[in-house]
PDB file of N, CA and C in Angstrom:
ATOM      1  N   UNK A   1      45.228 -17.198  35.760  1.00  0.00           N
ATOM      2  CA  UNK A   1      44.395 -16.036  35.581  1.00  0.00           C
ATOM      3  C   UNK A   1      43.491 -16.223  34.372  1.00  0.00           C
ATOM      4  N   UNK A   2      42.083 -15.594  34.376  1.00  0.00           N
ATOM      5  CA  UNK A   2      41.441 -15.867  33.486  1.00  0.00           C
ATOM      6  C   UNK A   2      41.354 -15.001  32.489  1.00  0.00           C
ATOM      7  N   UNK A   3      41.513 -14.873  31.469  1.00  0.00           N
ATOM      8  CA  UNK A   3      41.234 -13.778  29.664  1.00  0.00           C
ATOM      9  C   UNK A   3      39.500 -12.835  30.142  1.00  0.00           C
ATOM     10  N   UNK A   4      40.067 -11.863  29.932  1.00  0.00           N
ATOM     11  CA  UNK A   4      38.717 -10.956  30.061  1.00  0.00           C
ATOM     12  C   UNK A   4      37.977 -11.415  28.924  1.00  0.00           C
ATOM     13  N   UNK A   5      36.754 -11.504  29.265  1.00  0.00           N
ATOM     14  CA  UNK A   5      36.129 -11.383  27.596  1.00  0.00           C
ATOM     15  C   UNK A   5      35.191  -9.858  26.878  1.00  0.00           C
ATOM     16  N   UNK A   6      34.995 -10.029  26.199  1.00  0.00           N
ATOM     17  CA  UNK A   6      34.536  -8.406  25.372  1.00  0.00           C
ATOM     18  C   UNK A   6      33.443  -7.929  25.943  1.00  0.00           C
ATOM     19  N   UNK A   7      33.392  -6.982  26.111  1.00  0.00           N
ATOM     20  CA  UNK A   7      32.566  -6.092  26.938  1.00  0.00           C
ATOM     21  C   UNK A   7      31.110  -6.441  26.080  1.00  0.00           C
ATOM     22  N   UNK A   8      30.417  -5.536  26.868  1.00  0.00           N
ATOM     23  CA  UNK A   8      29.001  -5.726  25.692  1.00  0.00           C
ATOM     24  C   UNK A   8      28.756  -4.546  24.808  1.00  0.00           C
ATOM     25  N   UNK A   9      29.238  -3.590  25.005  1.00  0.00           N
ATOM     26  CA  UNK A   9      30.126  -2.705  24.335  1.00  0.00           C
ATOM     27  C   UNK A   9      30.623  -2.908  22.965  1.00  0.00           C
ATOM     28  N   UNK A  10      31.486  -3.764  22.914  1.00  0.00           N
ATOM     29  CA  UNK A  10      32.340  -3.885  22.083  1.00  0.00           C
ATOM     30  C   UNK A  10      31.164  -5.433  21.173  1.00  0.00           C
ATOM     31  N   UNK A  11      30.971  -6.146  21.901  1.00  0.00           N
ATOM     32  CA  UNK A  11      30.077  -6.955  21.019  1.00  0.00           C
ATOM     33  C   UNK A  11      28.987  -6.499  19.899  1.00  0.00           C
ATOM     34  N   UNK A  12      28.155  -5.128  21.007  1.00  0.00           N
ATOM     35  CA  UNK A  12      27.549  -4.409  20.008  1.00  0.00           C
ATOM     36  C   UNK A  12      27.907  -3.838  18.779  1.00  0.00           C
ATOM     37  N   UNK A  13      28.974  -3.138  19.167  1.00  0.00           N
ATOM     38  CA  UNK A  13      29.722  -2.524  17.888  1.00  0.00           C
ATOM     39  C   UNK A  13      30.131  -3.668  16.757  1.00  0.00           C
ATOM     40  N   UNK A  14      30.223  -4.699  17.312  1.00  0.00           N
ATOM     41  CA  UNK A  14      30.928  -5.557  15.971  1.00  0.00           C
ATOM     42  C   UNK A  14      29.958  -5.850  15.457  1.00  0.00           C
ATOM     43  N   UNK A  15      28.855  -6.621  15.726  1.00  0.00           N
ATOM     44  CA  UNK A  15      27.215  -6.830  15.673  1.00  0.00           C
ATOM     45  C   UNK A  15      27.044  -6.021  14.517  1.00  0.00           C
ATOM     46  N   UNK A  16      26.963  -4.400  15.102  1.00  0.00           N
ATOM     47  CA  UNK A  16      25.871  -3.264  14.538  1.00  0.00           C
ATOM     48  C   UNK A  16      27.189  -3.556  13.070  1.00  0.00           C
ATOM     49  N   UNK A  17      28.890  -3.557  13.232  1.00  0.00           N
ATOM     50  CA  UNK A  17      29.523  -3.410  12.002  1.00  0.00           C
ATOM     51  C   UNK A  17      29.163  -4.484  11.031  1.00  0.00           C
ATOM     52  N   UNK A  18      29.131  -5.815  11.381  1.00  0.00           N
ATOM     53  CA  UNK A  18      28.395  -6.939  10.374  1.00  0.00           C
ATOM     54  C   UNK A  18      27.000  -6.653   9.949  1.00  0.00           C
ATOM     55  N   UNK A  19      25.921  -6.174  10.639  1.00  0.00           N
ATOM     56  CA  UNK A  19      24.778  -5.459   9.769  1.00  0.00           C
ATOM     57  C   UNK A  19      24.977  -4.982   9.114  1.00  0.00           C
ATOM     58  N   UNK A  20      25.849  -3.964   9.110  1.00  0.00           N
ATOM     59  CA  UNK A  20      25.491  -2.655   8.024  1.00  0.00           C
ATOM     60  C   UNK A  20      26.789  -3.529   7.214  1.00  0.00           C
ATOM     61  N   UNK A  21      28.129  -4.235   7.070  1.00  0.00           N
ATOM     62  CA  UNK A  21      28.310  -4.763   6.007  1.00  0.00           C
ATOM     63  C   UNK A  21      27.486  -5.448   5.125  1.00  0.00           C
ATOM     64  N   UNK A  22      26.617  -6.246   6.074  1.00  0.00           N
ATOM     65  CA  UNK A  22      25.840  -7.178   5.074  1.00  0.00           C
ATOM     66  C   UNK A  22      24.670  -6.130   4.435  1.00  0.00           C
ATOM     67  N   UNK A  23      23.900  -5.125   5.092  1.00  0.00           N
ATOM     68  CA  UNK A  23      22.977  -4.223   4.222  1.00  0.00           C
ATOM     69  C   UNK A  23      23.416  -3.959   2.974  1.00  0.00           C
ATOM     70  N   UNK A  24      25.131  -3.023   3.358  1.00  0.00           N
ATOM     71  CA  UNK A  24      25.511  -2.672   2.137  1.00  0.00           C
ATOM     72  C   UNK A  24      26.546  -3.812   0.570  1.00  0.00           C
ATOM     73  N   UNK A  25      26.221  -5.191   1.683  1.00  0.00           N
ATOM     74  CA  UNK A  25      26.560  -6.479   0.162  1.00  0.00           C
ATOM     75  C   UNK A  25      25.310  -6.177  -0.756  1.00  0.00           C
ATOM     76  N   UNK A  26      24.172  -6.956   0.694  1.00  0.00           N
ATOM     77  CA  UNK A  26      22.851  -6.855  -0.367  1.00  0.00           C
ATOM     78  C   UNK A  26      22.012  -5.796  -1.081  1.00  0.00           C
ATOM     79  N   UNK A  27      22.667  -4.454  -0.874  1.00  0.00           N
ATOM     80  CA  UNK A  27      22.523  -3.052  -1.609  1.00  0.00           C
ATOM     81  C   UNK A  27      23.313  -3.269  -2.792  1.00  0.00           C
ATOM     82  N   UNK A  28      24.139  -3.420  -2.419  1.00  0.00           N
ATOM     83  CA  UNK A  28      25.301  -3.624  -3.975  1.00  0.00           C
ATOM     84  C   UNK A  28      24.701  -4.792  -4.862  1.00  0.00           C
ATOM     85  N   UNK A  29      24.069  -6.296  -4.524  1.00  0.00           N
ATOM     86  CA  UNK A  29      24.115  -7.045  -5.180  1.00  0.00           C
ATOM     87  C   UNK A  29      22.359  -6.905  -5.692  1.00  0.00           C
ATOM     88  N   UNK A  30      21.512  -6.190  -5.157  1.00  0.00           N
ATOM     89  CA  UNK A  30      20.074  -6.358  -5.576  1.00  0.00           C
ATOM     90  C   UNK A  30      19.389  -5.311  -6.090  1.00  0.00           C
ATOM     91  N   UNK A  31      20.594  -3.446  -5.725  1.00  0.00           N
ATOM     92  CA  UNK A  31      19.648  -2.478  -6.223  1.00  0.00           C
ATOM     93  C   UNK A  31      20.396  -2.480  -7.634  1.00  0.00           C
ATOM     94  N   UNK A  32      19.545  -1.680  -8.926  1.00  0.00           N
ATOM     95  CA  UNK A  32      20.545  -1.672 -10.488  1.00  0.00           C
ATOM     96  C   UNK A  32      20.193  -0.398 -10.806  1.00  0.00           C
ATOM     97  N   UNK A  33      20.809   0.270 -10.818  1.00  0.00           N
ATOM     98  CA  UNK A  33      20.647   1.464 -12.294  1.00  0.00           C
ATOM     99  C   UNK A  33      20.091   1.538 -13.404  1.00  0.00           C
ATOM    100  N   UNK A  34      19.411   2.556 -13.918  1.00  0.00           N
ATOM    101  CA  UNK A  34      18.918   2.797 -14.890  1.00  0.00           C
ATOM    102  C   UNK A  34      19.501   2.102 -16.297  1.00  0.00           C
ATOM    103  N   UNK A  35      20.932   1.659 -16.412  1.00  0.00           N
ATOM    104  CA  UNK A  35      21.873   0.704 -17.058  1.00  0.00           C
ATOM    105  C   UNK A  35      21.937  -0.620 -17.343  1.00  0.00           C
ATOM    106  N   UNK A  36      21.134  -0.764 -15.859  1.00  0.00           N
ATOM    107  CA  UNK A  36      20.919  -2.622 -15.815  1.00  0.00           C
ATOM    108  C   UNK A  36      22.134  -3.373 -14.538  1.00  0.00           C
ATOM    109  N   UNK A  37      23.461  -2.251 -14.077  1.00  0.00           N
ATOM    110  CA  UNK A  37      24.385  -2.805 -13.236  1.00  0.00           C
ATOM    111  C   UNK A  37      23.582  -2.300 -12.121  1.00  0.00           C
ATOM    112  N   UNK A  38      24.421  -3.031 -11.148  1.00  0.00           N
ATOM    113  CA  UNK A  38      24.244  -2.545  -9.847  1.00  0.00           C
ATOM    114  C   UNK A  38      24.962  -1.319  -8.780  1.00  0.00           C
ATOM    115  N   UNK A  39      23.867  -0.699  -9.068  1.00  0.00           N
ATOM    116  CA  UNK A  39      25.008   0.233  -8.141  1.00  0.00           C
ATOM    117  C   UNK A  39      25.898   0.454  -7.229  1.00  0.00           C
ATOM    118  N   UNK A  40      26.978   0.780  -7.459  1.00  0.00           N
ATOM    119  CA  UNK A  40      27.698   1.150  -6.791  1.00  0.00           C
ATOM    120  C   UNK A  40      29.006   0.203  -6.927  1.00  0.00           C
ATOM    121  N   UNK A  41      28.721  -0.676  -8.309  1.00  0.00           N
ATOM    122  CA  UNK A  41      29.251  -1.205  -9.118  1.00  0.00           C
ATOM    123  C   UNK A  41      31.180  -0.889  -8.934  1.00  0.00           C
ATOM    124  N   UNK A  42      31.851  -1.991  -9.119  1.00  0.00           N
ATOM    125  CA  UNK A  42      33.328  -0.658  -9.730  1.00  0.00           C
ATOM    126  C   UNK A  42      33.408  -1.616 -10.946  1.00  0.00           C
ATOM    127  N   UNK A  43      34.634  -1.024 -11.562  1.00  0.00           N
ATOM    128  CA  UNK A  43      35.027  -1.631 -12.563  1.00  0.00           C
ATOM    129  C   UNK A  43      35.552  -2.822 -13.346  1.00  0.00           C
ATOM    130  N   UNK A  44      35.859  -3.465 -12.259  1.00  0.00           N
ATOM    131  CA  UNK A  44      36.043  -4.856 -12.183  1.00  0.00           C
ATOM    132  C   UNK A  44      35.751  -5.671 -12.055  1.00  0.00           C
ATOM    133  N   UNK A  45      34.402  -5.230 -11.517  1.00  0.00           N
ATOM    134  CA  UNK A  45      33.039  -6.284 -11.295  1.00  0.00           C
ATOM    135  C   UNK A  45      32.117  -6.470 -12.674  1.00  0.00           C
ATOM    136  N   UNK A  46      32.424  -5.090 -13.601  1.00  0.00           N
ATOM    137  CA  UNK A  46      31.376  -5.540 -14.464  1.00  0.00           C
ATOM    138  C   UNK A  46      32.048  -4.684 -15.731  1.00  0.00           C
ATOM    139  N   UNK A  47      33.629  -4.171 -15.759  1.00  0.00           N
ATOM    140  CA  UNK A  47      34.234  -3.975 -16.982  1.00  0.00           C
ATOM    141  C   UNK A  47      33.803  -2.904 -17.317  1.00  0.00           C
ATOM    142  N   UNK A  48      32.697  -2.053 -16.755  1.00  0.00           N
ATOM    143  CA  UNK A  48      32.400  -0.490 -16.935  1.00  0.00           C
ATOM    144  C   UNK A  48      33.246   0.349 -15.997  1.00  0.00           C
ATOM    145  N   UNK A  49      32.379   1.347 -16.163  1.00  0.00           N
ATOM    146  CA  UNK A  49      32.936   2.776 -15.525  1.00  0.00           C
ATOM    147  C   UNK A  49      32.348   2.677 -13.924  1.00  0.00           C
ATOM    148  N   UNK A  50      32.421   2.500 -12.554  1.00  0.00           N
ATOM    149  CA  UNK A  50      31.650   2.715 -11.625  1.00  0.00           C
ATOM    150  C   UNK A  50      30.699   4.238 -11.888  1.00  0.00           C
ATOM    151  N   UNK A  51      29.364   3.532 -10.847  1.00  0.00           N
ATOM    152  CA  UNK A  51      28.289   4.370 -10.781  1.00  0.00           C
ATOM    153  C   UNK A  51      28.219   4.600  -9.691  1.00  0.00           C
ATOM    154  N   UNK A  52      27.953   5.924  -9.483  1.00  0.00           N
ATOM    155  CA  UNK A  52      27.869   5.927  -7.744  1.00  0.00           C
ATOM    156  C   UNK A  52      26.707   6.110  -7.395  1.00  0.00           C
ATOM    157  N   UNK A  53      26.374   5.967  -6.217  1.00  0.00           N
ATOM    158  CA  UNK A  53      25.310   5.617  -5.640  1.00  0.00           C
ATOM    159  C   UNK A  53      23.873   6.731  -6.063  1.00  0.00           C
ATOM    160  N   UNK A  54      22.770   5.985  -6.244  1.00  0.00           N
ATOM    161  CA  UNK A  54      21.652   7.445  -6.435  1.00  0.00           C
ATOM    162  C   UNK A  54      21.430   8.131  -5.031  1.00  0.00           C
ATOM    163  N   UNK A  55      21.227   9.609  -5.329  1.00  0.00           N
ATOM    164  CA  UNK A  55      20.637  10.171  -4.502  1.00  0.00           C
ATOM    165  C   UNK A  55      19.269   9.645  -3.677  1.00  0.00           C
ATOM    166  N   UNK A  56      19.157   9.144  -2.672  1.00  0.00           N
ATOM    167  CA  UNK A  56      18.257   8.673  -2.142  1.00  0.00           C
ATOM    168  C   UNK A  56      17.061   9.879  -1.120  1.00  0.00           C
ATOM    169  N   UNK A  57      15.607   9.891  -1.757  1.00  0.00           N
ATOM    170  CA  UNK A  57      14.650  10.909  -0.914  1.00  0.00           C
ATOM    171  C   UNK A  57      14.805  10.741   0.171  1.00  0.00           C
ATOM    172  N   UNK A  58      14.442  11.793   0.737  1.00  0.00           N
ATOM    173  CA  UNK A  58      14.819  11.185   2.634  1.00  0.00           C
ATOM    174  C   UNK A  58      13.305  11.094   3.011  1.00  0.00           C
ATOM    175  N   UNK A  59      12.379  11.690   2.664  1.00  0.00           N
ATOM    176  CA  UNK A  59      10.926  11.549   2.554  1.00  0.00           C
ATOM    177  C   UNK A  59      10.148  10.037   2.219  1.00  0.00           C
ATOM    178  N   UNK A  60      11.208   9.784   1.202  1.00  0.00           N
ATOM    179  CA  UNK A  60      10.022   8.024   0.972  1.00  0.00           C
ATOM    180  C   UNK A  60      11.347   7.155   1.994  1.00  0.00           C
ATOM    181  N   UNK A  61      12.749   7.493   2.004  1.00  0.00           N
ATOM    182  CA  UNK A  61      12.858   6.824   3.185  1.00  0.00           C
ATOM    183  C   UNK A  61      12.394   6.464   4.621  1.00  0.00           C
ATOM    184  N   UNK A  62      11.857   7.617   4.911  1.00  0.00           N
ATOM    185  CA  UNK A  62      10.676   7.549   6.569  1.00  0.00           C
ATOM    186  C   UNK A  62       9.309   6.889   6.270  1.00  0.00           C
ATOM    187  N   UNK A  63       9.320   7.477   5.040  1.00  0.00           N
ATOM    188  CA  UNK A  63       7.840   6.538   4.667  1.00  0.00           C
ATOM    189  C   UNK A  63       7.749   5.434   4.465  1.00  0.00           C
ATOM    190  N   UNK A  64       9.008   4.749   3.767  1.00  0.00           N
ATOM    191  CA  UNK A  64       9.337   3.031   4.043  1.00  0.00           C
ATOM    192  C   UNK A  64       9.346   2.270   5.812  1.00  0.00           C
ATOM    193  N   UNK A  65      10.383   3.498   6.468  1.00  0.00           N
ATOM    194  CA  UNK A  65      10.563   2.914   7.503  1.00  0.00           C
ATOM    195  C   UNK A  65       9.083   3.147   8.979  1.00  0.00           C
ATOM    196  N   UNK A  66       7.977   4.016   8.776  1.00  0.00           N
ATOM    197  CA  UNK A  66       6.800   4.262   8.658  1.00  0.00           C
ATOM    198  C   UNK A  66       6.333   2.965   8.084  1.00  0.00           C
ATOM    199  N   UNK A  67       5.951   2.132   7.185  1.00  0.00           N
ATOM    200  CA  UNK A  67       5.791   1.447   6.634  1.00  0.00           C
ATOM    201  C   UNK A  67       5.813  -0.231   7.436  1.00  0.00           C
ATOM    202  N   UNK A  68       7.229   0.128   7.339  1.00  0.00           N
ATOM    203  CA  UNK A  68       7.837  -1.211   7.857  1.00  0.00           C
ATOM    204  C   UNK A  68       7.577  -1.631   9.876  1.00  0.00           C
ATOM    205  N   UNK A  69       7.204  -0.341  10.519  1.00  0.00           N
ATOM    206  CA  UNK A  69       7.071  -0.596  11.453  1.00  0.00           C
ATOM    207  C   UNK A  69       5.433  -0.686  11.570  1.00  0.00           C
ATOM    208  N   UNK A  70       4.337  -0.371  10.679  1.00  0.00           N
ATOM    209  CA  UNK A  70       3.152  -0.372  10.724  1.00  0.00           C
ATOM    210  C   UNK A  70       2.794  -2.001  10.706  1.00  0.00           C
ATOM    211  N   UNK A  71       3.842  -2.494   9.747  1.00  0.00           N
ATOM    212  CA  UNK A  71       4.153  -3.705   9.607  1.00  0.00           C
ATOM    213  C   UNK A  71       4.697  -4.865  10.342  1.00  0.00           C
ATOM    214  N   UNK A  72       5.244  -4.415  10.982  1.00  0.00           N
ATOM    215  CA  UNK A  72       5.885  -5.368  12.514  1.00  0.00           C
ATOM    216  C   UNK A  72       4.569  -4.923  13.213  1.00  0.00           C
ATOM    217  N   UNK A  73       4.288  -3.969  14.007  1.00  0.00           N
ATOM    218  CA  UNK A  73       3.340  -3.602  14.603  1.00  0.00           C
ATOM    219  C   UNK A  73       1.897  -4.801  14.097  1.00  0.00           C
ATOM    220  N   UNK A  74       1.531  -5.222  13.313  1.00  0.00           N
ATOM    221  CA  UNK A  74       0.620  -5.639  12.778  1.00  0.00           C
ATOM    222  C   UNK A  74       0.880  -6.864  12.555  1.00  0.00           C
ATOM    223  N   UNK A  75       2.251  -7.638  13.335  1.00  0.00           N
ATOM    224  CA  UNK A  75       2.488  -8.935  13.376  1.00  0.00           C
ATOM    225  C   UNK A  75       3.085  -9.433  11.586  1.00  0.00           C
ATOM    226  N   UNK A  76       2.692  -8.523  10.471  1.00  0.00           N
ATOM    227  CA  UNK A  76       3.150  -9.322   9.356  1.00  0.00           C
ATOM    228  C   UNK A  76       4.099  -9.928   8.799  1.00  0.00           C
ATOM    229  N   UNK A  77       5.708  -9.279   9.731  1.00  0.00           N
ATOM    230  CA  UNK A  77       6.751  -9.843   9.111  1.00  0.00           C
ATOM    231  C   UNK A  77       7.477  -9.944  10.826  1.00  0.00           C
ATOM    232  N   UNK A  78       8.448 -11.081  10.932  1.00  0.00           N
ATOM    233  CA  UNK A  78       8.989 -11.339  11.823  1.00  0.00           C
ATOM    234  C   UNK A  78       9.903 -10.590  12.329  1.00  0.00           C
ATOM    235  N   UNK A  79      10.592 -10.402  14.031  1.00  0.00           N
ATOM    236  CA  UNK A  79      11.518  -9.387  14.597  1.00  0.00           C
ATOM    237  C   UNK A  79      12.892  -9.418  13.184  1.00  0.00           C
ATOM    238  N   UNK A  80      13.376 -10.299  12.752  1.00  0.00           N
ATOM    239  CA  UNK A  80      14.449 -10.643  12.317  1.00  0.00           C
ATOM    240  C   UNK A  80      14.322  -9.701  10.971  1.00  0.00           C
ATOM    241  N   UNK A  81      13.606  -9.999  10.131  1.00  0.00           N
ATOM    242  CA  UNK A  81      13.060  -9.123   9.055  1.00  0.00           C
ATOM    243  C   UNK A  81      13.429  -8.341   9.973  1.00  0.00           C
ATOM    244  N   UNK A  82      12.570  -7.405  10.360  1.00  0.00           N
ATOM    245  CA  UNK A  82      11.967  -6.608  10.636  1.00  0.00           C
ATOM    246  C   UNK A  82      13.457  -5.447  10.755  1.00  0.00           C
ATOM    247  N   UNK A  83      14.196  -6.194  11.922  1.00  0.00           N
ATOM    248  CA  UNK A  83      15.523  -5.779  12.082  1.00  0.00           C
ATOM    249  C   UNK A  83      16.275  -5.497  10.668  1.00  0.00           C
ATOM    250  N   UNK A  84      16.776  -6.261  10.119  1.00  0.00           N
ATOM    251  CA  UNK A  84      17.265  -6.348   9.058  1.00  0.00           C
ATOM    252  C   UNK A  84      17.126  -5.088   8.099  1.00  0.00           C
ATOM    253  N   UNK A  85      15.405  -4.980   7.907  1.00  0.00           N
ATOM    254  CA  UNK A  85      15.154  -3.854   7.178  1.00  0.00           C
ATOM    255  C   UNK A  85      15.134  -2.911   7.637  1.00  0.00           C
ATOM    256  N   UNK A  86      14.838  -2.616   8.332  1.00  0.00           N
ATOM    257  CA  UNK A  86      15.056  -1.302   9.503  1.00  0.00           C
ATOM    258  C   UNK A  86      16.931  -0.595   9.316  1.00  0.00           C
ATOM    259  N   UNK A  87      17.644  -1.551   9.412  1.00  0.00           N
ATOM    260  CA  UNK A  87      18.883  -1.545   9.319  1.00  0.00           C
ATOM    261  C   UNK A  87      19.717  -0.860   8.455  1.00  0.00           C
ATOM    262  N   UNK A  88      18.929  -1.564   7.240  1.00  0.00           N
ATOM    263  CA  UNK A  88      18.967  -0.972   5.902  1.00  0.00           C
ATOM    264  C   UNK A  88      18.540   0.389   5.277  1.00  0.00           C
ATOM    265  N   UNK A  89      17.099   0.449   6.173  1.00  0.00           N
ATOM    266  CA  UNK A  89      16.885   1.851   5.540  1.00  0.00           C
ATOM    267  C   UNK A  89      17.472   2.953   6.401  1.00  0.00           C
ATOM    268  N   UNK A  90      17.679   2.192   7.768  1.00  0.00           N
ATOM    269  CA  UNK A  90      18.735   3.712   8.194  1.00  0.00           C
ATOM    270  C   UNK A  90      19.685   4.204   7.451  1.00  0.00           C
ATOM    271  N   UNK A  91      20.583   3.119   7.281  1.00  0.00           N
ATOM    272  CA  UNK A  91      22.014   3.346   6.582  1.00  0.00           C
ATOM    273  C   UNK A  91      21.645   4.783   5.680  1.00  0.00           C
ATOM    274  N   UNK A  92      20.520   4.515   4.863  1.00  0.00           N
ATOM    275  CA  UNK A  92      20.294   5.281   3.730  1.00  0.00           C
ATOM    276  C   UNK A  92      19.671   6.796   4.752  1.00  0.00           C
ATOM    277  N   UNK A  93      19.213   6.867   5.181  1.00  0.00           N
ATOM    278  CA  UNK A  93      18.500   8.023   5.998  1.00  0.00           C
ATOM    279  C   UNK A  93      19.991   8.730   6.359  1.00  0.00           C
ATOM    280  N   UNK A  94      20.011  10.668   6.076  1.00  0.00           N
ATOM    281  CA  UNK A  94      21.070  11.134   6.942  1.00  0.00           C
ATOM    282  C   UNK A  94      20.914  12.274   7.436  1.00  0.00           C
ATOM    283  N   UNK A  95      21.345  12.483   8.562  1.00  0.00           N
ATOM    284  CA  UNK A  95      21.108  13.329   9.548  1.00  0.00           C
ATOM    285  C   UNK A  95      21.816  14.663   9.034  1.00  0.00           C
ATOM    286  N   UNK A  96      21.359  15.869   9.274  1.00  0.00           N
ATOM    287  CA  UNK A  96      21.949  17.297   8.877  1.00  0.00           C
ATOM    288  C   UNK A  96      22.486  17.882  10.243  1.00  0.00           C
TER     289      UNK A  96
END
């Protein structure tokens, strides 16, 4: 008998879960605080107090992601980018 293999379903979901881990590495390792650490920092990484995350506009977030698709649209940055950042600024975007 043959092993089912993973739905496409389930591929997606693992997919979409490794994006948004990796958004939120390279959030942690590239955005910094007014301090000079990176947010979202803990204490063991840098011997301070953790900072938690800034309040993020939800206004210049659409306007980035506005931005970024004016930008694919216009051929300037590749699907992969393109994805990537898109990815990223959802995370940050939240629904009421």
């Amino acid at each position: 008998m043959a092993t089912r293999r993973p739905t496409h379903g389930k591929r997606e979901r693992d997919r979409a879960k490794k994006a948004k881990a990796a958004a939120k590495r390279e959030r942690r390792q590239g955005i910094e605080s007014p301090e000079g650490r990176a947010v979202g920092a803990t204490a063991a990484e840098d011997g301070a107090v953790a900072v938690a995350p800034a309040a993020v506009d939800q206004a210049q977030v659409i306007a980035r992601l506005e931005e970024l698709h004016r930008r694919y649209d216009a051929e300037e940055i590749d699907f992969e980018s393109f994805e990537e950042a898109r990815a990223e600024l959802l995370t940050r975007l939240t629904v009421d």
